[in-house]
C-alpha atoms as a PDB file:
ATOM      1  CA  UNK A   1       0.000   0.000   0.000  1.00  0.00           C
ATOM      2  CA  UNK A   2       1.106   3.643  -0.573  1.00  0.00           C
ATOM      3  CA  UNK A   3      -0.096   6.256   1.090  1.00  0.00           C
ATOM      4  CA  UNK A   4       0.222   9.615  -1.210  1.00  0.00           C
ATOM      5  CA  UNK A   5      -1.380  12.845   0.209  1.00  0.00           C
ATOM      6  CA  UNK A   6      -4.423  12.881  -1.163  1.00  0.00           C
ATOM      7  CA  UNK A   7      -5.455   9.428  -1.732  1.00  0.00           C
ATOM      8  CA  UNK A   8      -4.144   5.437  -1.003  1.00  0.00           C
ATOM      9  CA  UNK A   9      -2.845   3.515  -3.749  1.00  0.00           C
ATOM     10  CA  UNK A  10      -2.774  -0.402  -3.093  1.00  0.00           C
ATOM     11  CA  UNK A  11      -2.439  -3.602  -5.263  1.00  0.00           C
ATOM     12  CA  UNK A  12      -5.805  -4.535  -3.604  1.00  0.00           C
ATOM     13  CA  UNK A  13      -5.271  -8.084  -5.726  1.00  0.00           C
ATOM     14  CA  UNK A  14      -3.075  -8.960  -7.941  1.00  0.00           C
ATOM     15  CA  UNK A  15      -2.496  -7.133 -10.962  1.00  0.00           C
ATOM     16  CA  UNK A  16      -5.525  -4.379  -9.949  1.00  0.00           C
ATOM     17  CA  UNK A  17      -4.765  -1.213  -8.528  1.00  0.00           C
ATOM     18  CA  UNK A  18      -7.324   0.667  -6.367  1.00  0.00           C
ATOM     19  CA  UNK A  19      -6.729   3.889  -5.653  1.00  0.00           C
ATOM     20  CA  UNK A  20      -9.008   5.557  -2.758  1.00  0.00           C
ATOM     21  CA  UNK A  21      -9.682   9.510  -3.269  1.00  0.00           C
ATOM     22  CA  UNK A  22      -9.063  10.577   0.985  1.00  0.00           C
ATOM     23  CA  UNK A  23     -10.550  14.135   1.148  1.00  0.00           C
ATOM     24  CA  UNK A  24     -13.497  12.784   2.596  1.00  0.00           C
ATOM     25  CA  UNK A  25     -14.484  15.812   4.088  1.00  0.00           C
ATOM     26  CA  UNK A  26     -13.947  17.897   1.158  1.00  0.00           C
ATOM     27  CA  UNK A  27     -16.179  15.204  -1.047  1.00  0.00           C
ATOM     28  CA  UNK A  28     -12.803  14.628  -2.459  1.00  0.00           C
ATOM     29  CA  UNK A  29     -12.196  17.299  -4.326  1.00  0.00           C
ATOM     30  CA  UNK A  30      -9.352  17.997  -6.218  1.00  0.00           C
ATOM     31  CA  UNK A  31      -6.323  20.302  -5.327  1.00  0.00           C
ATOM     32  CA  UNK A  32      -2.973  20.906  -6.227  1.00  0.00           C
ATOM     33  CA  UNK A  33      -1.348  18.422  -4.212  1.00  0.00           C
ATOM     34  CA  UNK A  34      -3.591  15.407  -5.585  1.00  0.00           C
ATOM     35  CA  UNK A  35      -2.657  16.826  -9.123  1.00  0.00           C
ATOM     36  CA  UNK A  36       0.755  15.920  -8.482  1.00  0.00           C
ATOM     37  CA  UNK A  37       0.104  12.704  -6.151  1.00  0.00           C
ATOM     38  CA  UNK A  38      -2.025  11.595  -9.750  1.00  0.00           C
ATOM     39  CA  UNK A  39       1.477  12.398 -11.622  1.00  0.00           C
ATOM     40  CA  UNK A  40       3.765  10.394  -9.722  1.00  0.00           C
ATOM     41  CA  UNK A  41       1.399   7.260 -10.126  1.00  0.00           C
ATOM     42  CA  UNK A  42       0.839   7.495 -13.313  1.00  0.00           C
ATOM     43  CA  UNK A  43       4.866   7.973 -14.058  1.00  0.00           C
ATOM     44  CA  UNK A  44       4.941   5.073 -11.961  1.00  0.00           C
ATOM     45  CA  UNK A  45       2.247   2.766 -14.096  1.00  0.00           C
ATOM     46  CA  UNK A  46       3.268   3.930 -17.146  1.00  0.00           C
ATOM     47  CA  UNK A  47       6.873   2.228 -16.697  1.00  0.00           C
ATOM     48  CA  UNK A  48       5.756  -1.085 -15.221  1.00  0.00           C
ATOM     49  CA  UNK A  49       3.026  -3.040 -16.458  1.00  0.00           C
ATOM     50  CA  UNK A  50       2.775  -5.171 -13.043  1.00  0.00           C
ATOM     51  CA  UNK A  51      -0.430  -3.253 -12.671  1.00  0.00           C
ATOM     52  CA  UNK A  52      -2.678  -4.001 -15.373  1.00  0.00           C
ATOM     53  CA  UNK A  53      -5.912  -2.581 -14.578  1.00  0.00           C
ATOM     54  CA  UNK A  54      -6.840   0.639 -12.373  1.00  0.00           C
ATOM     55  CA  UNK A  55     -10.099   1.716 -10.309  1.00  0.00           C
ATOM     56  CA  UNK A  56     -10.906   4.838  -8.782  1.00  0.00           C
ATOM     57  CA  UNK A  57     -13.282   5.136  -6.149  1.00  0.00           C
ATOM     58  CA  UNK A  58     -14.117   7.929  -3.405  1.00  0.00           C
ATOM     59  CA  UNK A  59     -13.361   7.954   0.647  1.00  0.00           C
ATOM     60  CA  UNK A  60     -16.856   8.499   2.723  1.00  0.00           C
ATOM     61  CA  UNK A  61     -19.428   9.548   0.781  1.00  0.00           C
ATOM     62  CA  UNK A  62     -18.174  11.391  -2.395  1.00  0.00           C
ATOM     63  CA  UNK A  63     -16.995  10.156  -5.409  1.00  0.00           C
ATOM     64  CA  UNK A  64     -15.186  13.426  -6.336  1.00  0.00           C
ATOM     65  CA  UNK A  65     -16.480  16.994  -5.999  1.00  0.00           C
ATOM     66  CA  UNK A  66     -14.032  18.695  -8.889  1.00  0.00           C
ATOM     67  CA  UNK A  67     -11.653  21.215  -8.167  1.00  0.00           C
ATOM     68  CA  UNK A  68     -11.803  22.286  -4.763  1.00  0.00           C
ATOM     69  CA  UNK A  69     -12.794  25.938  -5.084  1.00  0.00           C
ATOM     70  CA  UNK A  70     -11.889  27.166  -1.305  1.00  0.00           C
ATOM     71  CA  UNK A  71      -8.533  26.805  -2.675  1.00  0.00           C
ATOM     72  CA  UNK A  72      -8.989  28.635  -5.795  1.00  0.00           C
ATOM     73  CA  UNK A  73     -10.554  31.528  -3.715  1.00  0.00           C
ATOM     74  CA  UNK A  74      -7.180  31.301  -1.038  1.00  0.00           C
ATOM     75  CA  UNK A  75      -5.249  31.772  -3.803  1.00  0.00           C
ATOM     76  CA  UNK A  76      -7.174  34.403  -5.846  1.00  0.00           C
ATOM     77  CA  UNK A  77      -4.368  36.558  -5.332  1.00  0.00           C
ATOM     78  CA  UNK A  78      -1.746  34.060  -6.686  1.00  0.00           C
ATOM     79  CA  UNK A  79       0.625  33.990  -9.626  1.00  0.00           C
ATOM     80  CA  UNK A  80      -1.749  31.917 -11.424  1.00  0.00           C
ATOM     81  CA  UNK A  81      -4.470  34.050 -11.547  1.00  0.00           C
ATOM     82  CA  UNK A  82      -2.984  37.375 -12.465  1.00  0.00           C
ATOM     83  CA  UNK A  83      -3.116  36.947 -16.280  1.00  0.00           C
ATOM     84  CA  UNK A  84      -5.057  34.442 -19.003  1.00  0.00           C
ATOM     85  CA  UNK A  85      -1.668  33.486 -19.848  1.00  0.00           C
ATOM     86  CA  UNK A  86      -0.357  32.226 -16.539  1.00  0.00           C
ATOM     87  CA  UNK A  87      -3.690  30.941 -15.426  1.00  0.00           C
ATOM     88  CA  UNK A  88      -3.728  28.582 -18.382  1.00  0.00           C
ATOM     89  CA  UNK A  89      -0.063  27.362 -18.225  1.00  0.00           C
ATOM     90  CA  UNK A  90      -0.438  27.219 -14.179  1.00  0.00           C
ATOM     91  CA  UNK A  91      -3.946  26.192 -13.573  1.00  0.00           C
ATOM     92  CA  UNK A  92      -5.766  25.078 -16.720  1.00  0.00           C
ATOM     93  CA  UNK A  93      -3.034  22.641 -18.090  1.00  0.00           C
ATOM     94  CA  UNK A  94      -2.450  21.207 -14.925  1.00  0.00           C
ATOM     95  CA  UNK A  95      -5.729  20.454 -14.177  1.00  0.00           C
ATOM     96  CA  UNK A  96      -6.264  18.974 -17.475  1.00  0.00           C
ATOM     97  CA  UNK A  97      -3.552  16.844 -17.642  1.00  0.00           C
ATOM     98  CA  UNK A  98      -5.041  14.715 -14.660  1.00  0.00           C
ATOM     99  CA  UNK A  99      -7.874  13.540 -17.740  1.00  0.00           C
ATOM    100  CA  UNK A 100      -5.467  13.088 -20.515  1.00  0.00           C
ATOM    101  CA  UNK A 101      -2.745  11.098 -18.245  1.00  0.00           C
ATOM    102  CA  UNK A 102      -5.719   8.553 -17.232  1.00  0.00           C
ATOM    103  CA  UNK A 103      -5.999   8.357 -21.364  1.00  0.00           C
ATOM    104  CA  UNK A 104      -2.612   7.958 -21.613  1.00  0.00           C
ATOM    105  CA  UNK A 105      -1.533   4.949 -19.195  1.00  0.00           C
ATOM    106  CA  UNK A 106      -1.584   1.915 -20.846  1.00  0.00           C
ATOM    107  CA  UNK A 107      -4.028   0.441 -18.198  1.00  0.00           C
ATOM    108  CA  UNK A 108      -7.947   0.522 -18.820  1.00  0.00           C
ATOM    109  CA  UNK A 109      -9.269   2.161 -15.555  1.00  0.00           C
ATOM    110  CA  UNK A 110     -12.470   1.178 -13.648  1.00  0.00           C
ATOM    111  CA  UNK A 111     -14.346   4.407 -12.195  1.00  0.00           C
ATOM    112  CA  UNK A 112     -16.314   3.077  -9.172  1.00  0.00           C
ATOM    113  CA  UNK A 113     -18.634   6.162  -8.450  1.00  0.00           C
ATOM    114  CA  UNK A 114     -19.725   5.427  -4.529  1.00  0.00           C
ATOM    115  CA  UNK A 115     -21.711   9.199  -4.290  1.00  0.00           C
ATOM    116  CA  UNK A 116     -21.195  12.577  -5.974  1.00  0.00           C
ATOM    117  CA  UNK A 117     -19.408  12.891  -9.665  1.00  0.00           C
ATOM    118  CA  UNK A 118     -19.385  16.981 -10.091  1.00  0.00           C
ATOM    119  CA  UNK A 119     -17.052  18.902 -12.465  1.00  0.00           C
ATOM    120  CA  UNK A 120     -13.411  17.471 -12.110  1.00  0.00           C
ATOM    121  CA  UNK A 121     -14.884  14.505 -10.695  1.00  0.00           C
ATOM    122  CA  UNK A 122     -17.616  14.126 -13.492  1.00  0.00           C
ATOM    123  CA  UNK A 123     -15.100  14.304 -16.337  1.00  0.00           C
ATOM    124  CA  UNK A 124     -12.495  11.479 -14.307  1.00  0.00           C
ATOM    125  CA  UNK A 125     -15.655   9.069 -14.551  1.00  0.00           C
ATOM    126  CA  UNK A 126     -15.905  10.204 -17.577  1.00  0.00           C
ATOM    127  CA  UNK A 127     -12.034   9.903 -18.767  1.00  0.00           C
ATOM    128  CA  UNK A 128     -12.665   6.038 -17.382  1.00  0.00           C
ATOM    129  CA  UNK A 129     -12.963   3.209 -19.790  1.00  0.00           C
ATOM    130  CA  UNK A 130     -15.793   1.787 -17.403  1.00  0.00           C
ATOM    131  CA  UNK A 131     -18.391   3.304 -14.800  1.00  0.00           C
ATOM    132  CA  UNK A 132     -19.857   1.204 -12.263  1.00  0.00           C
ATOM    133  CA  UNK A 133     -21.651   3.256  -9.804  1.00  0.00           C
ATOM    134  CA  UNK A 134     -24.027   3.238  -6.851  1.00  0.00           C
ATOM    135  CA  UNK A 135     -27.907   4.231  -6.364  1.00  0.00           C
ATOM    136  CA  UNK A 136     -26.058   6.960  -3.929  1.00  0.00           C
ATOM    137  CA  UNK A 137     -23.897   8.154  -7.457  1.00  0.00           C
ATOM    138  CA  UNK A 138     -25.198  11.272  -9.048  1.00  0.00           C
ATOM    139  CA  UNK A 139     -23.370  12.985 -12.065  1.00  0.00           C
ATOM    140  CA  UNK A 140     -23.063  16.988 -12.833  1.00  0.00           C
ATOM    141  CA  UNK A 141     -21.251  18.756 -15.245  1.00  0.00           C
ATOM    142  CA  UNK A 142     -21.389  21.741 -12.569  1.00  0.00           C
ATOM    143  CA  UNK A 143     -19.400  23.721 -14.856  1.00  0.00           C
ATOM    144  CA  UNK A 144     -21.620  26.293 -16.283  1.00  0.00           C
ATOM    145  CA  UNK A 145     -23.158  26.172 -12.955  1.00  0.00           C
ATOM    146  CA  UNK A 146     -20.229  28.559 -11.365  1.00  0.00           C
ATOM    147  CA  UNK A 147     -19.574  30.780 -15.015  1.00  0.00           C
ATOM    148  CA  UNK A 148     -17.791  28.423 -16.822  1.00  0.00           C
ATOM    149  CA  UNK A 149     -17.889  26.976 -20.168  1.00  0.00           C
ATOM    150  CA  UNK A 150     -19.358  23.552 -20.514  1.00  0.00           C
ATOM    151  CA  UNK A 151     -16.675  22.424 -22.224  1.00  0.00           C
ATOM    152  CA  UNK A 152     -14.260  21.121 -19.508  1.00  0.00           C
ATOM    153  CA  UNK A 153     -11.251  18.722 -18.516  1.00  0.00           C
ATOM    154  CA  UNK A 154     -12.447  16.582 -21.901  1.00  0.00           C
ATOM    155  CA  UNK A 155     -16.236  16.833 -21.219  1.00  0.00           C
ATOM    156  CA  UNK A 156     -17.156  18.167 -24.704  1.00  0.00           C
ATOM    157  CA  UNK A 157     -14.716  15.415 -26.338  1.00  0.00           C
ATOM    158  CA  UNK A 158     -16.188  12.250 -24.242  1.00  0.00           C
ATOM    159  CA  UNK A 159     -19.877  12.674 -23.069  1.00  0.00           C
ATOM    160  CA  UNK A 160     -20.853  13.073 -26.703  1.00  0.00           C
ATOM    161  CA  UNK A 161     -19.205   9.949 -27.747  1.00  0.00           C
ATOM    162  CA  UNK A 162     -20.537   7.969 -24.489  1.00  0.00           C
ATOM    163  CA  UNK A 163     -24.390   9.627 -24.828  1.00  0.00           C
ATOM    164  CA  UNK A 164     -24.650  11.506 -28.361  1.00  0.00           C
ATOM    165  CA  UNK A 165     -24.610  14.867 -28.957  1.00  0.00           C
ATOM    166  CA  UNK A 166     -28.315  15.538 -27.968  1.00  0.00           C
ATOM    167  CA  UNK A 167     -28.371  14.231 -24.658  1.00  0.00           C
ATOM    168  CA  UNK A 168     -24.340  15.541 -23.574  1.00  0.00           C
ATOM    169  CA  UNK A 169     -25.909  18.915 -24.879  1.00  0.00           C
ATOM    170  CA  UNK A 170     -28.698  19.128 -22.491  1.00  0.00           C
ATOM    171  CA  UNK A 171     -26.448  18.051 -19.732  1.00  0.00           C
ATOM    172  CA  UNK A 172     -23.389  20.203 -20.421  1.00  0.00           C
ATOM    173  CA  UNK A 173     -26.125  23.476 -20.584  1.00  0.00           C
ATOM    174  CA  UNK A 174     -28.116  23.118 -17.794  1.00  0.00           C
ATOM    175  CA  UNK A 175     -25.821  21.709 -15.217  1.00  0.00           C
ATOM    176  CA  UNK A 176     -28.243  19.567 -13.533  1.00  0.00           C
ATOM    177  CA  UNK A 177     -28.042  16.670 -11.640  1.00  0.00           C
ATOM    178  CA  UNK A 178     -27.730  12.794 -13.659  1.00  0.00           C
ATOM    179  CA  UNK A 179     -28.454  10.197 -11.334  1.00  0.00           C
ATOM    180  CA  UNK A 180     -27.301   6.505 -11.386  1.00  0.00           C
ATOM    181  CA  UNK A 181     -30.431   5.010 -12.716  1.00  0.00           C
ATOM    182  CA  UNK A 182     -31.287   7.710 -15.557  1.00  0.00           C
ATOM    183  CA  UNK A 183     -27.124   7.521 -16.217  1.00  0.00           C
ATOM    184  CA  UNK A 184     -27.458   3.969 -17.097  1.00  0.00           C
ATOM    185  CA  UNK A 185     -30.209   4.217 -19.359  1.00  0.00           C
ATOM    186  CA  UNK A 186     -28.582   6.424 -21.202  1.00  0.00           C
ATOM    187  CA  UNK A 187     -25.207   4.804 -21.498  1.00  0.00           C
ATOM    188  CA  UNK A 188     -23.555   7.278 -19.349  1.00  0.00           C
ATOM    189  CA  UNK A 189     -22.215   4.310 -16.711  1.00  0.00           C
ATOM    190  CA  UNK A 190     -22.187   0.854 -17.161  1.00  0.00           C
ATOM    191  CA  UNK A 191     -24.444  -0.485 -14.503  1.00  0.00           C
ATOM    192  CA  UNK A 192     -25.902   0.682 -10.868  1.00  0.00           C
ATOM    193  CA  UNK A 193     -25.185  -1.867  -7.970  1.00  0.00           C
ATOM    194  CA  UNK A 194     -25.707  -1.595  -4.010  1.00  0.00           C
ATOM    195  CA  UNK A 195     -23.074   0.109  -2.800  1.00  0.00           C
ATOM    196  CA  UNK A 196     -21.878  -2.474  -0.136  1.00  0.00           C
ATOM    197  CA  UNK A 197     -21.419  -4.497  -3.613  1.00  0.00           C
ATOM    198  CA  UNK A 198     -20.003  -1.513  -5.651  1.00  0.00           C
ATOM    199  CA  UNK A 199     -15.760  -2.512  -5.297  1.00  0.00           C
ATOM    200  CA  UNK A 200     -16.483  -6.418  -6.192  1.00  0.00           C
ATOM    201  CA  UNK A 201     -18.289  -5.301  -9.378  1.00  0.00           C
ATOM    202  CA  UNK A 202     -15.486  -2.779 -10.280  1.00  0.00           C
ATOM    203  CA  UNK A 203     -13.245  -5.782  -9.150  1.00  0.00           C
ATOM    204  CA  UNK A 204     -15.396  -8.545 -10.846  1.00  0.00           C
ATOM    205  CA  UNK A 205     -14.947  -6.475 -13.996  1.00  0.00           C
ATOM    206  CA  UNK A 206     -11.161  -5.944 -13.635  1.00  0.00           C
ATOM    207  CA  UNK A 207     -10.371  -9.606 -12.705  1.00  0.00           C
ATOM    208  CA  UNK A 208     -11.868 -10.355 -16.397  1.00  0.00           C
ATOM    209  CA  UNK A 209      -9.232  -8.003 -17.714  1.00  0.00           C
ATOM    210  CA  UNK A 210      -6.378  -9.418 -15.938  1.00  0.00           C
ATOM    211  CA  UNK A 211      -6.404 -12.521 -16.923  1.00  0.00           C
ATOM    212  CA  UNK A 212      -5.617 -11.216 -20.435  1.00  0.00           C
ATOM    213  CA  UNK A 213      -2.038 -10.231 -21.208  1.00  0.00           C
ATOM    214  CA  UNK A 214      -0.831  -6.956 -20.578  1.00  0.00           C
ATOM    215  CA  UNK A 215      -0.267  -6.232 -24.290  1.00  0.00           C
ATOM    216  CA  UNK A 216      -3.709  -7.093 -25.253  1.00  0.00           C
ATOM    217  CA  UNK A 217      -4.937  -4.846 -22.607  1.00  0.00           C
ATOM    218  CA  UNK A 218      -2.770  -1.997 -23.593  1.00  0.00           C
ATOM    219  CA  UNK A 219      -3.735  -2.093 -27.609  1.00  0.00           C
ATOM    220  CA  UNK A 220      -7.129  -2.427 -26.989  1.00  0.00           C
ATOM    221  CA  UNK A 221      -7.251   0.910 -24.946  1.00  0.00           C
ATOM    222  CA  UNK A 222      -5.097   2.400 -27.428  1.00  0.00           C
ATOM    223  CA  UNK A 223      -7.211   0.943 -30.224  1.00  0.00           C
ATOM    224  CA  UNK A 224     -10.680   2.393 -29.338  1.00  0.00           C
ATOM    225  CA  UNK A 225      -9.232   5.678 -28.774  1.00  0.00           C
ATOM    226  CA  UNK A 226      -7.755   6.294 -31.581  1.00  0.00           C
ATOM    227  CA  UNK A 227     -10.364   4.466 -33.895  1.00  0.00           C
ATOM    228  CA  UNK A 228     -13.523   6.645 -32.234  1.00  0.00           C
ATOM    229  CA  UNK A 229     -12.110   9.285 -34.944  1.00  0.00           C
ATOM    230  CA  UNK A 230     -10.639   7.107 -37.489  1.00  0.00           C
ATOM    231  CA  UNK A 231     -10.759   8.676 -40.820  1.00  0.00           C
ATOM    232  CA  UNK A 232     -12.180   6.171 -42.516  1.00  0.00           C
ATOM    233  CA  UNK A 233     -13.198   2.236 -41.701  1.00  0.00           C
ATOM    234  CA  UNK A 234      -9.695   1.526 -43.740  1.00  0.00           C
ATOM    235  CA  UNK A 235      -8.115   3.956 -41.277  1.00  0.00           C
ATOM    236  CA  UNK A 236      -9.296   2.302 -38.472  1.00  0.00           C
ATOM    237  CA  UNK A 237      -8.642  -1.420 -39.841  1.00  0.00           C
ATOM    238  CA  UNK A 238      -5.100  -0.295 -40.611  1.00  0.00           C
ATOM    239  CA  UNK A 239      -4.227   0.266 -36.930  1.00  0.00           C
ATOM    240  CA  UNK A 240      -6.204  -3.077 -36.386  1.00  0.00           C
ATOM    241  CA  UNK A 241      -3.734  -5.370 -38.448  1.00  0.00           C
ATOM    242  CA  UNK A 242      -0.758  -3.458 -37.066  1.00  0.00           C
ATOM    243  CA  UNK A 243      -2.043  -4.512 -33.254  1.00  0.00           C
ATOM    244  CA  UNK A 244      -3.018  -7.577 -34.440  1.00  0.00           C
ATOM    245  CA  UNK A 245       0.646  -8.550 -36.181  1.00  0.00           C
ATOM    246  CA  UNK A 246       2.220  -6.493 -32.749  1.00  0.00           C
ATOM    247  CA  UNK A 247       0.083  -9.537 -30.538  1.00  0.00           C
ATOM    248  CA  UNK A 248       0.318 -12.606 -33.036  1.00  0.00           C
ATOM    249  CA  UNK A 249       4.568 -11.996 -32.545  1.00  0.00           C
ATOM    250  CA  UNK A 250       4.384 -11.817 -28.963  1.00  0.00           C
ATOM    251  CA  UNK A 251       4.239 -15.168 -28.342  1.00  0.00           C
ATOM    252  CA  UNK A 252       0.782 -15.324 -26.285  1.00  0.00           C
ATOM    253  CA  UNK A 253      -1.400 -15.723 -29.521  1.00  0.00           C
ATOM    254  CA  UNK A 254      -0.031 -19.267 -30.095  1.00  0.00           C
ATOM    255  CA  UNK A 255      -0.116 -20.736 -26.325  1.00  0.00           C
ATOM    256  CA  UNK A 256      -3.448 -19.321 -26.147  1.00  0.00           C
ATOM    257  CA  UNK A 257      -5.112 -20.978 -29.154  1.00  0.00           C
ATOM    258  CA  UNK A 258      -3.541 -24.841 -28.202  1.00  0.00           C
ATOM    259  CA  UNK A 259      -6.483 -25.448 -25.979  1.00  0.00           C
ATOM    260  CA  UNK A 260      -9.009 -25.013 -29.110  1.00  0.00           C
ATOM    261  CA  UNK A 261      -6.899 -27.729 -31.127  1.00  0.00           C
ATOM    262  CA  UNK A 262      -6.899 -30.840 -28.585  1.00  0.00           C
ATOM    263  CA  UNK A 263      -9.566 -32.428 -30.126  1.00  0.00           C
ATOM    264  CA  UNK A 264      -7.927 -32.283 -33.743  1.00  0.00           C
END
């Protein structure tokens, strides 16, 4: 187990990685500090495949609240925020490099929403390659809610592509509340469970996964996220036959197929 600042990290079996958001009384919402805790580990998982699949979940009762605003307004007088410039190299970037390093390690991540998903902590379920959640979850893109565009942290790129254009629309203007049932009718999350069962169906899920090889794990999350804007079908089978040559070489493809030919 390792305990960063702003949340536990554990091999909670092996090959899965859980790590526990602990802000519990700040519904887990994000500063500075867990920006950087989030940096290490992924610096850390991208060099060593040991881990092969990641969940998130929440401390207490909050999945994530998004960025923690009392510590915006402490710093209001900060280097950060006195020009556009700064604020987007300083704040911005940093912030949204949380979503596009959970895209960018090779492991598929499990999002296990125990309570509140809002802003920063909307678009990290959202940045996930699965949602389980529980009846307690509820889901807000809270961003135009406090002045802001809807278009945050990777919300405008993913919760069309998840829900369609219509329905992410509706959401991303009004800023209202989603709640676990209506978010799995829609495709939002993958299912609702109790929560006292919510980490043994993100686990149930992830044990699946690790029983595949770490390669196949790897090109498949690298496959659908580059083919959800392929070019063209011929585009998309391109990168297909080059993952598919990458795995047949590896030397799994061949152990893995003897059982099939027993009988022959």
């Amino acid at each position: 187990m390792s305990k960063y600042g702003t949340f536990v990290f554990e091999e909670v079996e092996p090959c899965i990685g859980l790590v526990t958001l602990n802000r519990p009384d700040k519904l887990n919402a994000i500063n500075v500090e867990m920006l950087d805790d989030f940096n290490e580990l992924f610096a850390v998982l991208t060099k060593d495949n040991a881990i092969r699949v990641l969940i998130i979940t929440g401390a207490g009762r909050g999945f994530c609240a998004g960025a923690d605003l009392n510590e915006v307004l402490t710093h209001k007088d900060s280097e950060a925020l006195s020009d556009p410039e700064k604020y987007l190299r300083l704040a911005q970037e940093r912030f949204a490099a949380l979503i596009l390093g959970l895209r960018r390690i090779p492991q598929p991540v499990i999002a296990a929403v125990n309570g509140p998903a809002a802003g920063g902590g909307f678009s990290v379920a959202l940045a996930s390659d699965i949602r389980v959640a529980s009846p307690e979850a509820y889901f807000v893109a809270s961003f135009a809610n406090i002045g802001l565009s809807g278009g945050e942290l990777g919300t405008s790129y993913l919760l069309p592509r998840l829900i369609g254009l219509a329905r992410a629309a509706e959401i991303l203007y009004t800023g209202r509340k989603v709640n676990a049932e209506e978010a799995e009718r829609m495709g939002l999350i993958n299912q609702v469970v109790p929560k006292e069962a919510l980490l043994e169906a993100a686990l149930s899920s992830a044990r699946l996964m690790t029983a595949k090889g770490a390669g196949a794990l790897e090109l498949t999350k690298r496959v659908l996220d580059q083919n959800i804007d392929a070019p063209s079908l011929e585009a998309a089978v391109n990168l297909e036959n080059r993952n598919q040559t990458i795995m047949i070489f590896s030397g799994e493809f061949f152990k893995l197929i003897k059982p099939f030919f027993k009988g022959v």
